[in-house]
PDB file of N, CA and C in Angstrom:
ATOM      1  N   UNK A   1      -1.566  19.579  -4.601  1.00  0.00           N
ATOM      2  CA  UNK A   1      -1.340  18.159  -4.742  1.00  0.00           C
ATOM      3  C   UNK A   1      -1.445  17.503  -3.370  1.00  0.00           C
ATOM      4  N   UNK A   2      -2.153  16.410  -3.062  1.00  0.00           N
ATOM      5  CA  UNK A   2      -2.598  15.957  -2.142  1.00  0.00           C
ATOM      6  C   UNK A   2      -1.948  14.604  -1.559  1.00  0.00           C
ATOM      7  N   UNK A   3      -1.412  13.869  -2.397  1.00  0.00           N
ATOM      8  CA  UNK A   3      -0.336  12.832  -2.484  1.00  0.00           C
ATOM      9  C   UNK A   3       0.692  13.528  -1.466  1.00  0.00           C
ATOM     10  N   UNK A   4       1.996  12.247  -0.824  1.00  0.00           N
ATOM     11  CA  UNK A   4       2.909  12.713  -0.260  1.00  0.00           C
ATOM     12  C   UNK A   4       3.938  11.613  -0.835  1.00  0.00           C
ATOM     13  N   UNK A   5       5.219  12.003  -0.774  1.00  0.00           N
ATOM     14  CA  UNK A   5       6.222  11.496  -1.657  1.00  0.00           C
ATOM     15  C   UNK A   5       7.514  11.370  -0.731  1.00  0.00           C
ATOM     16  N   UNK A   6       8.329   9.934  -1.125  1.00  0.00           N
ATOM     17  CA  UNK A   6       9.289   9.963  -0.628  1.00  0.00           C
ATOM     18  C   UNK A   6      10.835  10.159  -1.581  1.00  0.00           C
ATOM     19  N   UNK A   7      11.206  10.984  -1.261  1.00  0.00           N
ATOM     20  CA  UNK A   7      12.759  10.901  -2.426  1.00  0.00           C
ATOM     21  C   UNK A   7      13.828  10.064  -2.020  1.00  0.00           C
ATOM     22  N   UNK A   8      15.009   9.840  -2.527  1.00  0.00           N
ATOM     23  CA  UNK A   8      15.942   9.008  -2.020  1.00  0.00           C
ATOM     24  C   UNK A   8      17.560  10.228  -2.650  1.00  0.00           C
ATOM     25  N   UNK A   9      18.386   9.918  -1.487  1.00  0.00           N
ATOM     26  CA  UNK A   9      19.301  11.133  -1.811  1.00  0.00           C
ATOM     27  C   UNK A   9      20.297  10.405  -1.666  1.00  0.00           C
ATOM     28  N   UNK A  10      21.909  11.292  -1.585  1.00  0.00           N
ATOM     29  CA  UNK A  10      23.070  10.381  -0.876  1.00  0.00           C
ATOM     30  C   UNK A  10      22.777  10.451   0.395  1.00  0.00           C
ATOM     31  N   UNK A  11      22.262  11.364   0.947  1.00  0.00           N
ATOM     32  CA  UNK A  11      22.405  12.011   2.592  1.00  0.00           C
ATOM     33  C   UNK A  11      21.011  10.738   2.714  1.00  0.00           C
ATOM     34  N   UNK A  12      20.384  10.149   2.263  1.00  0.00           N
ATOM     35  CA  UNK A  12      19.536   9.314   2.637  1.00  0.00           C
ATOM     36  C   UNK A  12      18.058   9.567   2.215  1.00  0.00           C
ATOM     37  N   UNK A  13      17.303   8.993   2.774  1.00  0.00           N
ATOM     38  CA  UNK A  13      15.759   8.919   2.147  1.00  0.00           C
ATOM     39  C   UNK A  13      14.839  10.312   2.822  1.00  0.00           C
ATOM     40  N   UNK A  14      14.372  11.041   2.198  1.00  0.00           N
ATOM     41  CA  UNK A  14      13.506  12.124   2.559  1.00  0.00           C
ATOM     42  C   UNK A  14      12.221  12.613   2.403  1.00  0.00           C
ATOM     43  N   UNK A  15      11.199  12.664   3.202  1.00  0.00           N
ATOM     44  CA  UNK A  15      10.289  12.931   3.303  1.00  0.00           C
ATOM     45  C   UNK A  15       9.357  12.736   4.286  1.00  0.00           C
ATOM     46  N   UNK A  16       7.744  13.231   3.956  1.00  0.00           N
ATOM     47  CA  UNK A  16       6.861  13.105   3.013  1.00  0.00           C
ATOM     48  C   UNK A  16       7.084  14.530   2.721  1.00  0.00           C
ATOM     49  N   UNK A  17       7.036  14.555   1.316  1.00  0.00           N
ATOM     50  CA  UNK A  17       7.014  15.768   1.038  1.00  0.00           C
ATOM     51  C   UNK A  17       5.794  15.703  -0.211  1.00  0.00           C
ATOM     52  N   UNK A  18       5.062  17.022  -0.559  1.00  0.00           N
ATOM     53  CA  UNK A  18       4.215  16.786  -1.720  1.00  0.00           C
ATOM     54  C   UNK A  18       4.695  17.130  -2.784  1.00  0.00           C
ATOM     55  N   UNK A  19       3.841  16.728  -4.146  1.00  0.00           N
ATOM     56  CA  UNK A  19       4.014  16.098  -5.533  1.00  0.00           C
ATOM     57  C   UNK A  19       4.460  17.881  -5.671  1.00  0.00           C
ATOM     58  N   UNK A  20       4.312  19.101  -5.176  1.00  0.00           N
ATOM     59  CA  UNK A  20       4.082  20.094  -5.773  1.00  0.00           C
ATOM     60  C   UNK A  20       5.627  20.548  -4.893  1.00  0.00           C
ATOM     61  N   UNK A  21       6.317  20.370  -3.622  1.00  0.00           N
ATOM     62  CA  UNK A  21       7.649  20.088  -3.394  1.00  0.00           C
ATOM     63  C   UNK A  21       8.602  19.427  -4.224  1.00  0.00           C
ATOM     64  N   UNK A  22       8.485  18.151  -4.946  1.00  0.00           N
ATOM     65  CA  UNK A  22       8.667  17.299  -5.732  1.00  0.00           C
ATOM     66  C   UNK A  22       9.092  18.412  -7.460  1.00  0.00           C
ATOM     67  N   UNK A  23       7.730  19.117  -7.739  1.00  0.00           N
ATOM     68  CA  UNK A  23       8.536  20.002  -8.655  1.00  0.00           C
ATOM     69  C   UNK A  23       8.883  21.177  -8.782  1.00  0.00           C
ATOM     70  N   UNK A  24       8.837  21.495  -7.753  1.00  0.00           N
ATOM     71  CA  UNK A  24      10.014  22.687  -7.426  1.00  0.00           C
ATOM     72  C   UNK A  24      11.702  22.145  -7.077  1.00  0.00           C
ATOM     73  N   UNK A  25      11.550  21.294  -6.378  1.00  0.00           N
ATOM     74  CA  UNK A  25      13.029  20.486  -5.987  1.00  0.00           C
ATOM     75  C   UNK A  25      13.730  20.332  -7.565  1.00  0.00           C
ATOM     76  N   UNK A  26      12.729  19.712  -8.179  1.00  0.00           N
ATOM     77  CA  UNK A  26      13.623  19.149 -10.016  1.00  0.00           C
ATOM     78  C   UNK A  26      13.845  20.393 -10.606  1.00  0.00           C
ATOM     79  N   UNK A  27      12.452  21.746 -10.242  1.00  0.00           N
ATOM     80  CA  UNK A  27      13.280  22.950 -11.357  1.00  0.00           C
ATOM     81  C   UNK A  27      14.407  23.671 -10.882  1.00  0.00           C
ATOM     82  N   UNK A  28      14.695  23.486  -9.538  1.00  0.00           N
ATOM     83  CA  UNK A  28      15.844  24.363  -8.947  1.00  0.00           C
ATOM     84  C   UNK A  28      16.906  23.395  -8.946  1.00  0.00           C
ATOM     85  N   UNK A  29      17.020  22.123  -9.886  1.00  0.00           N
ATOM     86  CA  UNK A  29      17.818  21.407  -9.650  1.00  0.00           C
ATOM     87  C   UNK A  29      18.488  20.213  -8.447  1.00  0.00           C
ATOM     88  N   UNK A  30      17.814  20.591  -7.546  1.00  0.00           N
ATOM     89  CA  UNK A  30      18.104  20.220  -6.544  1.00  0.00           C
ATOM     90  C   UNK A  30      17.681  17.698  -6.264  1.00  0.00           C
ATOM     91  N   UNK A  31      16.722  17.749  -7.291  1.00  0.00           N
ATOM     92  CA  UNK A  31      16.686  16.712  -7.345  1.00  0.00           C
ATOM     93  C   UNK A  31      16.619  16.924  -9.210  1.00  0.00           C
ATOM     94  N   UNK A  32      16.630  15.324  -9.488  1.00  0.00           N
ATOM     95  CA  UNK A  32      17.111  15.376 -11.102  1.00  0.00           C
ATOM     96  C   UNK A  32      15.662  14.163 -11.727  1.00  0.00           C
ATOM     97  N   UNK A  33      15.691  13.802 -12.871  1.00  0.00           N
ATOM     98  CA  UNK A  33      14.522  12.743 -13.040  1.00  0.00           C
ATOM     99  C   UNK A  33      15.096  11.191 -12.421  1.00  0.00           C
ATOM    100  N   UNK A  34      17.034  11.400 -12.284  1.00  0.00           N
ATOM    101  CA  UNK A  34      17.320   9.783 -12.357  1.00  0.00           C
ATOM    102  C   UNK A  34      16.680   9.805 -10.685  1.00  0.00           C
ATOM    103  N   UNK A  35      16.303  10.821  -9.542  1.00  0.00           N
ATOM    104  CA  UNK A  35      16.161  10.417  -8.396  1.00  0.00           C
ATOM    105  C   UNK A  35      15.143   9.448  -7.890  1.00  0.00           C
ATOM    106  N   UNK A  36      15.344   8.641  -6.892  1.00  0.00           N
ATOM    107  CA  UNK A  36      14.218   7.145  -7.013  1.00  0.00           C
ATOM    108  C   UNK A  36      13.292   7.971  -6.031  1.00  0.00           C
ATOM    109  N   UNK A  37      11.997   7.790  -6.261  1.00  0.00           N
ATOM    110  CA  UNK A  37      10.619   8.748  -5.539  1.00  0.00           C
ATOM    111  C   UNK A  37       9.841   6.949  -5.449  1.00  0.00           C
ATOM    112  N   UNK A  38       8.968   7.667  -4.104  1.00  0.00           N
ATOM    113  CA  UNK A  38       7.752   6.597  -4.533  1.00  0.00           C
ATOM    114  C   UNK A  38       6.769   7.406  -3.316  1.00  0.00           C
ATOM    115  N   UNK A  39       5.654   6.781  -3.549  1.00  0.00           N
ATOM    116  CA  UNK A  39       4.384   7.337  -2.949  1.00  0.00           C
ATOM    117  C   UNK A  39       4.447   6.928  -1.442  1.00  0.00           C
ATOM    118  N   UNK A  40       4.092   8.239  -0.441  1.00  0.00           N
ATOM    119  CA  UNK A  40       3.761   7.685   0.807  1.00  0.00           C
ATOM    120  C   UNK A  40       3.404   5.965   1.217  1.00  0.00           C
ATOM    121  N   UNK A  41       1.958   5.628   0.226  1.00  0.00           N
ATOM    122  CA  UNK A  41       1.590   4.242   0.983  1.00  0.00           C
ATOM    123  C   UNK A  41       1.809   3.607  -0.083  1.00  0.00           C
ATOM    124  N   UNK A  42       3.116   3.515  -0.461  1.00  0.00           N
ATOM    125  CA  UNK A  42       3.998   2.343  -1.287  1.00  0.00           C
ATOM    126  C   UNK A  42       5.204   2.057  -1.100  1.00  0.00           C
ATOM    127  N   UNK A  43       5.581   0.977  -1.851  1.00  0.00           N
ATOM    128  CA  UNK A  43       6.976   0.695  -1.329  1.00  0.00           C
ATOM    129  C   UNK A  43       7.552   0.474  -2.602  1.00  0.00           C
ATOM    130  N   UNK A  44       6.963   0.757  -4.126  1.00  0.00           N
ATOM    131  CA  UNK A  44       7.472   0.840  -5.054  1.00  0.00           C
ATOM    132  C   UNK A  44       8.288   1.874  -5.487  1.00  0.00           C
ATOM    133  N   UNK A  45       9.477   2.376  -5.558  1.00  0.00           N
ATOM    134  CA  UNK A  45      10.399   2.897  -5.821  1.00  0.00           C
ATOM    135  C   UNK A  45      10.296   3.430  -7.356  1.00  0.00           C
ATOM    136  N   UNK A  46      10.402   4.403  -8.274  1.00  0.00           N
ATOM    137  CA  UNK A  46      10.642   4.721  -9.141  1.00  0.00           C
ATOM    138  C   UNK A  46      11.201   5.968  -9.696  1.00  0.00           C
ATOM    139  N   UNK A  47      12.012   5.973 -10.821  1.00  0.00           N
ATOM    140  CA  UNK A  47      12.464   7.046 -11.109  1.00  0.00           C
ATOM    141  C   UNK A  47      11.436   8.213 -11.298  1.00  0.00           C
ATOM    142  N   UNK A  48      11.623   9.881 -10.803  1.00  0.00           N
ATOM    143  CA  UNK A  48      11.088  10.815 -11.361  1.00  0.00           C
ATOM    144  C   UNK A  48      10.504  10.991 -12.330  1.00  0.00           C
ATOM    145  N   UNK A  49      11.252  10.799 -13.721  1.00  0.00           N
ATOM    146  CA  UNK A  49      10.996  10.915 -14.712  1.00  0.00           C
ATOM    147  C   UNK A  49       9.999  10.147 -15.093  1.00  0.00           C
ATOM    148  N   UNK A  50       9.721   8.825 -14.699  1.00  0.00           N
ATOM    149  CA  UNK A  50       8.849   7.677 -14.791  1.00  0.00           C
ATOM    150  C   UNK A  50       7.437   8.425 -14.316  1.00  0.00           C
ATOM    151  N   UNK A  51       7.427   9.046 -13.787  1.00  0.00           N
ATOM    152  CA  UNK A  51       6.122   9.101 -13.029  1.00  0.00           C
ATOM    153  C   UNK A  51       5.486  10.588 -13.665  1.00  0.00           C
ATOM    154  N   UNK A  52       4.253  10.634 -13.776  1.00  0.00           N
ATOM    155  CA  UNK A  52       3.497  11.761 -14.205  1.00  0.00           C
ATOM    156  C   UNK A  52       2.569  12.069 -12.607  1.00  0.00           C
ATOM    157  N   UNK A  53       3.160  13.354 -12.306  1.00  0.00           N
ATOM    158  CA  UNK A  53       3.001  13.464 -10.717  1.00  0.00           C
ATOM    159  C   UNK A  53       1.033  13.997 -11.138  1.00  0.00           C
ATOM    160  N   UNK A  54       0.924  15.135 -12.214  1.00  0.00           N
ATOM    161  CA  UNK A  54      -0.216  15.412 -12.482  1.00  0.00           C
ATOM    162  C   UNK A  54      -1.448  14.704 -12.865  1.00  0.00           C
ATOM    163  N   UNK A  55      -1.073  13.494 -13.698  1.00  0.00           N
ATOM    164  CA  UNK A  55      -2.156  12.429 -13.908  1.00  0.00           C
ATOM    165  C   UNK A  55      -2.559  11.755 -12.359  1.00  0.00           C
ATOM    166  N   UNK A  56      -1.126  11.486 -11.835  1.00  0.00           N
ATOM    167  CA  UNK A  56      -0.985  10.966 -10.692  1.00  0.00           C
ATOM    168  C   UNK A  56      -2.558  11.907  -9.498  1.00  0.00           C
ATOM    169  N   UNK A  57      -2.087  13.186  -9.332  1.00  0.00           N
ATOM    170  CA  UNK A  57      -2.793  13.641  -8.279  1.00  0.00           C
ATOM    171  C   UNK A  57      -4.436  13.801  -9.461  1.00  0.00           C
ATOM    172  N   UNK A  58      -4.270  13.721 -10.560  1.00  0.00           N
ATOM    173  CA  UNK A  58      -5.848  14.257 -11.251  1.00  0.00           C
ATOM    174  C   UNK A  58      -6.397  12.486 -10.951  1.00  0.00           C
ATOM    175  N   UNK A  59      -6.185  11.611 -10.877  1.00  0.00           N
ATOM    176  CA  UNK A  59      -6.278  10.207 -10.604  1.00  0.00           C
ATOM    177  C   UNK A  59      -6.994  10.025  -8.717  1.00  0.00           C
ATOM    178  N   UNK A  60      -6.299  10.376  -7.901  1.00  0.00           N
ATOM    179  CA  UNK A  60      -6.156  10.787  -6.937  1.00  0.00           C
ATOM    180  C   UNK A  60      -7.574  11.489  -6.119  1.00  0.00           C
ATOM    181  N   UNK A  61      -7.807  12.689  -7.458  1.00  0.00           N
ATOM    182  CA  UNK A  61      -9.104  13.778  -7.085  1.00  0.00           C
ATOM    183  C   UNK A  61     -10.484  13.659  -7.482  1.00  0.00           C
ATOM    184  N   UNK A  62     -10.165  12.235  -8.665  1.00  0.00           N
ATOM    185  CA  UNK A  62     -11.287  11.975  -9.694  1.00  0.00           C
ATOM    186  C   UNK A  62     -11.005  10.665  -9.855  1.00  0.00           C
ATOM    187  N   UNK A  63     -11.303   9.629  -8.906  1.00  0.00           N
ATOM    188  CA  UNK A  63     -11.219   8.290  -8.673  1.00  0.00           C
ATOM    189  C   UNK A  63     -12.697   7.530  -9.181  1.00  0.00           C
ATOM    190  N   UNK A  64     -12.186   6.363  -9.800  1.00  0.00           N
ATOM    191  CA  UNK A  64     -12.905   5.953 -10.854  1.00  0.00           C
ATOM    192  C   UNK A  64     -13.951   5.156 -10.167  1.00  0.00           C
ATOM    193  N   UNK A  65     -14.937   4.651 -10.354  1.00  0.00           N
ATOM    194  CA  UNK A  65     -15.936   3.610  -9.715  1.00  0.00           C
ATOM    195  C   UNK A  65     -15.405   2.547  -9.562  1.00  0.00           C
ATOM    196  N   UNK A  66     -14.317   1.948  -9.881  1.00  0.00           N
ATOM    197  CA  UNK A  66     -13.746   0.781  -9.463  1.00  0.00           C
ATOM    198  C   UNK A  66     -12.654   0.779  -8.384  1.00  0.00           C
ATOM    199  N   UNK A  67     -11.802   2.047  -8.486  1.00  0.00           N
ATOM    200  CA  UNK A  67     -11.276   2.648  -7.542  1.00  0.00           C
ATOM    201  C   UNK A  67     -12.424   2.941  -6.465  1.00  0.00           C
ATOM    202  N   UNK A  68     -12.606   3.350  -6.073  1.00  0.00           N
ATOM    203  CA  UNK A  68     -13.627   3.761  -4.792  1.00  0.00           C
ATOM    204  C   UNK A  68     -14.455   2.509  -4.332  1.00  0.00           C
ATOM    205  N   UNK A  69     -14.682   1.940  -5.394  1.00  0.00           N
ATOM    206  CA  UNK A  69     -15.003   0.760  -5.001  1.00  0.00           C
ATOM    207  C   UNK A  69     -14.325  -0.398  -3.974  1.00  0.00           C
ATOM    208  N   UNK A  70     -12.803  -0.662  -4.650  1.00  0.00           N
ATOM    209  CA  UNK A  70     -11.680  -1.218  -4.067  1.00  0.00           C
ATOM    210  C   UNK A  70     -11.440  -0.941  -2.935  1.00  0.00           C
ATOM    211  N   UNK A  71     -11.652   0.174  -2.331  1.00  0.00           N
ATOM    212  CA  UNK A  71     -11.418   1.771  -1.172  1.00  0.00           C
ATOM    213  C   UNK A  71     -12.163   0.895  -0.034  1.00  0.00           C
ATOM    214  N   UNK A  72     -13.743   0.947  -0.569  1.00  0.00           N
ATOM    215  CA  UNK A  72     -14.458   1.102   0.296  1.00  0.00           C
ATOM    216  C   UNK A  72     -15.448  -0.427   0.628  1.00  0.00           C
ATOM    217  N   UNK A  73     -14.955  -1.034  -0.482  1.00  0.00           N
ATOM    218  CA  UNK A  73     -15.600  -2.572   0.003  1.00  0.00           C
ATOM    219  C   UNK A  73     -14.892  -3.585   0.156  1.00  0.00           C
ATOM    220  N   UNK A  74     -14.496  -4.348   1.284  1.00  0.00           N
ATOM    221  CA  UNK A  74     -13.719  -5.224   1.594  1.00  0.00           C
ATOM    222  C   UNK A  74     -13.600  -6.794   0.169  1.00  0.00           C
ATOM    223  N   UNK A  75     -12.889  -6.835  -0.320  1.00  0.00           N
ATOM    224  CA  UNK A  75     -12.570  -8.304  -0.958  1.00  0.00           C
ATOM    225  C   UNK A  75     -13.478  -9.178  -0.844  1.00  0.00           C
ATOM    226  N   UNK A  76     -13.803  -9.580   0.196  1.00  0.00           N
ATOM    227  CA  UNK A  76     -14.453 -10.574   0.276  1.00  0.00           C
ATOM    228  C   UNK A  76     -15.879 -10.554  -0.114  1.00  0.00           C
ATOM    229  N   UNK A  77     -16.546  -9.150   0.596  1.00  0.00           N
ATOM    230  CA  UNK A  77     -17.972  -8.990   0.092  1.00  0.00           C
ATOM    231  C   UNK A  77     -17.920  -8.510  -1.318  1.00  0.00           C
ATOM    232  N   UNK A  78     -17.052  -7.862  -1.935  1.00  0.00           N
ATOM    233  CA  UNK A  78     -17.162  -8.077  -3.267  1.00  0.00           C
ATOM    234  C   UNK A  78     -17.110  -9.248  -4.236  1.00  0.00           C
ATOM    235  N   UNK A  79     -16.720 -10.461  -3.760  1.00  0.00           N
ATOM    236  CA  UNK A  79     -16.314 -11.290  -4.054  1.00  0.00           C
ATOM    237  C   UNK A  79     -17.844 -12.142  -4.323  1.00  0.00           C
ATOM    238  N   UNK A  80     -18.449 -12.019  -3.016  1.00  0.00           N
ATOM    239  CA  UNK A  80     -19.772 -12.365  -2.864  1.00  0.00           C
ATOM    240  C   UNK A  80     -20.604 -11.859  -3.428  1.00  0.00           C
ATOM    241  N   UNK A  81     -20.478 -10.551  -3.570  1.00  0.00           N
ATOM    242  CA  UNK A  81     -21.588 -10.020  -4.459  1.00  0.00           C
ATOM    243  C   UNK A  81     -21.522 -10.556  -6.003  1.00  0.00           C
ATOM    244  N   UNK A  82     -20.587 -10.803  -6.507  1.00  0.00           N
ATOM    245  CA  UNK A  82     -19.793 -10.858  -7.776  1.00  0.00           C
ATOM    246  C   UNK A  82     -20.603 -12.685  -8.175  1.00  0.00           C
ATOM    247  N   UNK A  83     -20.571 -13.309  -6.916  1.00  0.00           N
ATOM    248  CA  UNK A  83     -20.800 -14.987  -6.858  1.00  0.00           C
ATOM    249  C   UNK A  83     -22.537 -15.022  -7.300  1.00  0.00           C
ATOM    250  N   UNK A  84     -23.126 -14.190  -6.491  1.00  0.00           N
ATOM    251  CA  UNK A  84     -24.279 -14.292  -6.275  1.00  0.00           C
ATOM    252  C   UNK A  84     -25.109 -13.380  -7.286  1.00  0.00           C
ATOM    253  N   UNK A  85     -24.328 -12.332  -8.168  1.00  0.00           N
ATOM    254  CA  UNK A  85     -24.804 -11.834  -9.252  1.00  0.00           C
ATOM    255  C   UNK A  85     -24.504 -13.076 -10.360  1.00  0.00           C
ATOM    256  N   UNK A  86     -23.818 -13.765 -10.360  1.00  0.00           N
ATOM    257  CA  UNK A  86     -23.645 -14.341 -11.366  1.00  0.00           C
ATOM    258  C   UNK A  86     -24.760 -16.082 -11.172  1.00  0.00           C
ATOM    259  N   UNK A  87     -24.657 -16.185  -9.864  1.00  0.00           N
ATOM    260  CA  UNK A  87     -25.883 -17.145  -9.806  1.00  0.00           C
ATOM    261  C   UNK A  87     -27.408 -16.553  -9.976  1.00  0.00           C
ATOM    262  N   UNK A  88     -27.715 -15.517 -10.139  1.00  0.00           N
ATOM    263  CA  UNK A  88     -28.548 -14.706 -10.520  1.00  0.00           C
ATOM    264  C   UNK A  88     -28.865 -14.823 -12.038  1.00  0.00           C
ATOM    265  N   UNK A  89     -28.168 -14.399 -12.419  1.00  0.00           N
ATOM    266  CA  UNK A  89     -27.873 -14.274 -14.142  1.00  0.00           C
ATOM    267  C   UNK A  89     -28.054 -16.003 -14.454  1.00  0.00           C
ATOM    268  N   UNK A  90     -27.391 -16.798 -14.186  1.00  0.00           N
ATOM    269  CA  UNK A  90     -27.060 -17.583 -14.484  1.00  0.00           C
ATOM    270  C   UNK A  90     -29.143 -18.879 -14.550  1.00  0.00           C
ATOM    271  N   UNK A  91     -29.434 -18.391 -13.534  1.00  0.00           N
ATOM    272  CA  UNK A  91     -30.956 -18.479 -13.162  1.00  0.00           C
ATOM    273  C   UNK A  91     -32.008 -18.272 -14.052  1.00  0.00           C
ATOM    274  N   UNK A  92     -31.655 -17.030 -14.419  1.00  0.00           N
ATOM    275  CA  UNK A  92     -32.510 -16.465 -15.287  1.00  0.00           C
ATOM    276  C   UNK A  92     -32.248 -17.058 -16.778  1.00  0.00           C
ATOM    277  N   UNK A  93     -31.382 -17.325 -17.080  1.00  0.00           N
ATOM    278  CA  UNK A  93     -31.127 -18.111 -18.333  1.00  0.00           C
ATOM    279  C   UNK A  93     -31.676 -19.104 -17.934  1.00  0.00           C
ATOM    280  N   UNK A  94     -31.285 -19.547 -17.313  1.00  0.00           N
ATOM    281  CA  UNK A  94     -31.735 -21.193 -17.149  1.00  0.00           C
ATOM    282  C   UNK A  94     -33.547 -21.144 -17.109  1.00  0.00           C
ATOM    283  N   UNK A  95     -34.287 -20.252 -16.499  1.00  0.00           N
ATOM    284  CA  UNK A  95     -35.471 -20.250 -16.632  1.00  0.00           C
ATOM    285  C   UNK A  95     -35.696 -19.538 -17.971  1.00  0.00           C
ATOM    286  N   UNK A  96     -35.285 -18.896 -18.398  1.00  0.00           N
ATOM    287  CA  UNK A  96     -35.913 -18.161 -19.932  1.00  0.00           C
ATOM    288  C   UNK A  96     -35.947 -19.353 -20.545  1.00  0.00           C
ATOM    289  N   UNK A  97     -34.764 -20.440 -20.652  1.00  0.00           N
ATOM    290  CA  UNK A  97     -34.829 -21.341 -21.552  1.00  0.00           C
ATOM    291  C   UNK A  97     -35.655 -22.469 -21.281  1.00  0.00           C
ATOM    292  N   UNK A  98     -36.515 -22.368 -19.961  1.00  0.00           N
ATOM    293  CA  UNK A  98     -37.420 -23.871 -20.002  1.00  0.00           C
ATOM    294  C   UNK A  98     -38.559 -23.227 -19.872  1.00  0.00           C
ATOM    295  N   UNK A  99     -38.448 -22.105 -19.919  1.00  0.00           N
ATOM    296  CA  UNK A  99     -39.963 -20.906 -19.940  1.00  0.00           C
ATOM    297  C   UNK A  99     -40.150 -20.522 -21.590  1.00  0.00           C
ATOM    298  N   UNK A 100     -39.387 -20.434 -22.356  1.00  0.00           N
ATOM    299  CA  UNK A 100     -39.347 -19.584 -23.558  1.00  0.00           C
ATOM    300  C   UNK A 100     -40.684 -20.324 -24.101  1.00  0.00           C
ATOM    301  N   UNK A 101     -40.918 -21.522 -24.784  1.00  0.00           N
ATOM    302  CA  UNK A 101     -42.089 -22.041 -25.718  1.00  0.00           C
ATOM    303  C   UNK A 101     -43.539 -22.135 -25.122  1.00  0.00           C
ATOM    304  N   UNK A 102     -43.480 -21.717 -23.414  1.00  0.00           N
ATOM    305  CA  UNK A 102     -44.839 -21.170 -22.769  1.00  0.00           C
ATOM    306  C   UNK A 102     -45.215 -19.421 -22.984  1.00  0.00           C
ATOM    307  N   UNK A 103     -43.580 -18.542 -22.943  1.00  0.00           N
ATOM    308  CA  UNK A 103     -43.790 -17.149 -23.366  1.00  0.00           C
ATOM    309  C   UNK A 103     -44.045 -17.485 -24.872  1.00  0.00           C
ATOM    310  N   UNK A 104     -43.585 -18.200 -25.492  1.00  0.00           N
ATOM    311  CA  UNK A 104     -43.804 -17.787 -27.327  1.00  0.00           C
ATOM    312  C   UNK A 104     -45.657 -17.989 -27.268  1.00  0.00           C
ATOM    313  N   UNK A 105     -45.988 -19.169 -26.485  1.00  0.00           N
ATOM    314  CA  UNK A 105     -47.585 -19.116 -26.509  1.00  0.00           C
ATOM    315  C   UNK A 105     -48.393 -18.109 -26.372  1.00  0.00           C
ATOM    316  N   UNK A 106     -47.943 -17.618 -25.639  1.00  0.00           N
ATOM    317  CA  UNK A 106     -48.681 -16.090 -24.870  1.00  0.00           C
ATOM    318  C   UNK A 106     -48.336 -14.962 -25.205  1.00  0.00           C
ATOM    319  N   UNK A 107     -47.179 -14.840 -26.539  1.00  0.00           N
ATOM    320  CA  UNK A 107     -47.412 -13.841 -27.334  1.00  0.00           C
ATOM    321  C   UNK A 107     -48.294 -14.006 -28.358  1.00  0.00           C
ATOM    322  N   UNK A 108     -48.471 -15.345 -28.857  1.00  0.00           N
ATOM    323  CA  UNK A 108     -49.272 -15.353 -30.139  1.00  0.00           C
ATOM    324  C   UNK A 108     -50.229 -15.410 -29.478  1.00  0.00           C
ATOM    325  N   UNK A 109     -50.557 -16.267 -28.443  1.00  0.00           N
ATOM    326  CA  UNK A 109     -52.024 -15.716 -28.104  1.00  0.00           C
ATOM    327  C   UNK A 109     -52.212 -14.051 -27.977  1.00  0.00           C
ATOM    328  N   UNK A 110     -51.561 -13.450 -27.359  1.00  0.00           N
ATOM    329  CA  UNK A 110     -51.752 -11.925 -27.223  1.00  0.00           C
ATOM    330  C   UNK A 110     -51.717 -11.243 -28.719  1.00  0.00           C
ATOM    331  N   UNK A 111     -51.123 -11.623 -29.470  1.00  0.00           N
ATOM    332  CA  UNK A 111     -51.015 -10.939 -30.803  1.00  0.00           C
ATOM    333  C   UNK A 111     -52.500 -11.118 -31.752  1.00  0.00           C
ATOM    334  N   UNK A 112     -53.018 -12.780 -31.386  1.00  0.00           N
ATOM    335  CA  UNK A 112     -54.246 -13.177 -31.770  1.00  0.00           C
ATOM    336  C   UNK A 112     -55.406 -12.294 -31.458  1.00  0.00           C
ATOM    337  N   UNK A 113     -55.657 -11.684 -30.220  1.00  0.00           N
ATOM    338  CA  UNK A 113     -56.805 -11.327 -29.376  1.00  0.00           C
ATOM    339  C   UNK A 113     -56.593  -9.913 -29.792  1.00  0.00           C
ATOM    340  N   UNK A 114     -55.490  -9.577 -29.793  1.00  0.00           N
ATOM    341  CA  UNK A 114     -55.006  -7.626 -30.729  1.00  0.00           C
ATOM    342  C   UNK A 114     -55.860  -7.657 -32.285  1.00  0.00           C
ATOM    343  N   UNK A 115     -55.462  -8.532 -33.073  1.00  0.00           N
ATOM    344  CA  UNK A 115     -56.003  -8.726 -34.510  1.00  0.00           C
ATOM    345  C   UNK A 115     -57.751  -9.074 -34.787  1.00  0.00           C
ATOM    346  N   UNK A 116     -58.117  -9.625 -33.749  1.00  0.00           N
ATOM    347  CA  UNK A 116     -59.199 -10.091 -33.334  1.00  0.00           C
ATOM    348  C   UNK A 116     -60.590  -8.798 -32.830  1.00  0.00           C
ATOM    349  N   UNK A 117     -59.469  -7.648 -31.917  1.00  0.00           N
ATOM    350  CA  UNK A 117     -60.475  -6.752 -31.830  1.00  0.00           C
ATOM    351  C   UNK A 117     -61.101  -5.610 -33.142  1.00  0.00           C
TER     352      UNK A 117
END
């Protein structure tokens, strides 16, 4: 497990420790599900029990195209890309629809000159 984890105790807050520390600590008892955990680069707090440490690290190892995405392209140029695909799209409609009754010509002509040979 590749994740690192923080626990919260009486003696105070502990770690980084990994997801695979994490369940050895709960089977020897030593931590329980009510204990509050949260991920190295978070500050969300949650109970043990709450959390599925295995989806967690299979999530982690097998990150989705939108994940990696998020990772590795800043906000903003996604943002832009996102603007400018859609003025794209948006183009092309707009020309199909003042182009369409010059393409309908030039299929029947093409369909004409097929029947014709």
């Amino acid at each position: 497990m590749a994740r690192k984890y923080f626990y919260d105790t009486p003696q105070g807050k502990v770690g980084p420790v990994s997801g695979e520390d994490l369940v050895r600590l709960r089977a020897t008892g030593e931590i329980d599900g009510d204990t509050w955990v949260r991920r190295e680069n978070s500050s969300t707090w949650r109970h043990l029990s709450k959390m599925d440490l295995r989806k967690e690290e299979e999530a982690e190892a097998n990150p989705s195209f939108w994940t990696m995405l998020r990772r590795h392209v800043p906000l903003s140029t996604l943002i832009i890309f996102v603007a400018l695909a859609i003025v794209f799209v948006m183009l092309l409609v707009g020309l199909a629809s003042v182009l369409w009754p010059v393409l309908l010509v030039l299929l029947v002509l093409w369909l004409l000159s097929r029947a014709l040979k």
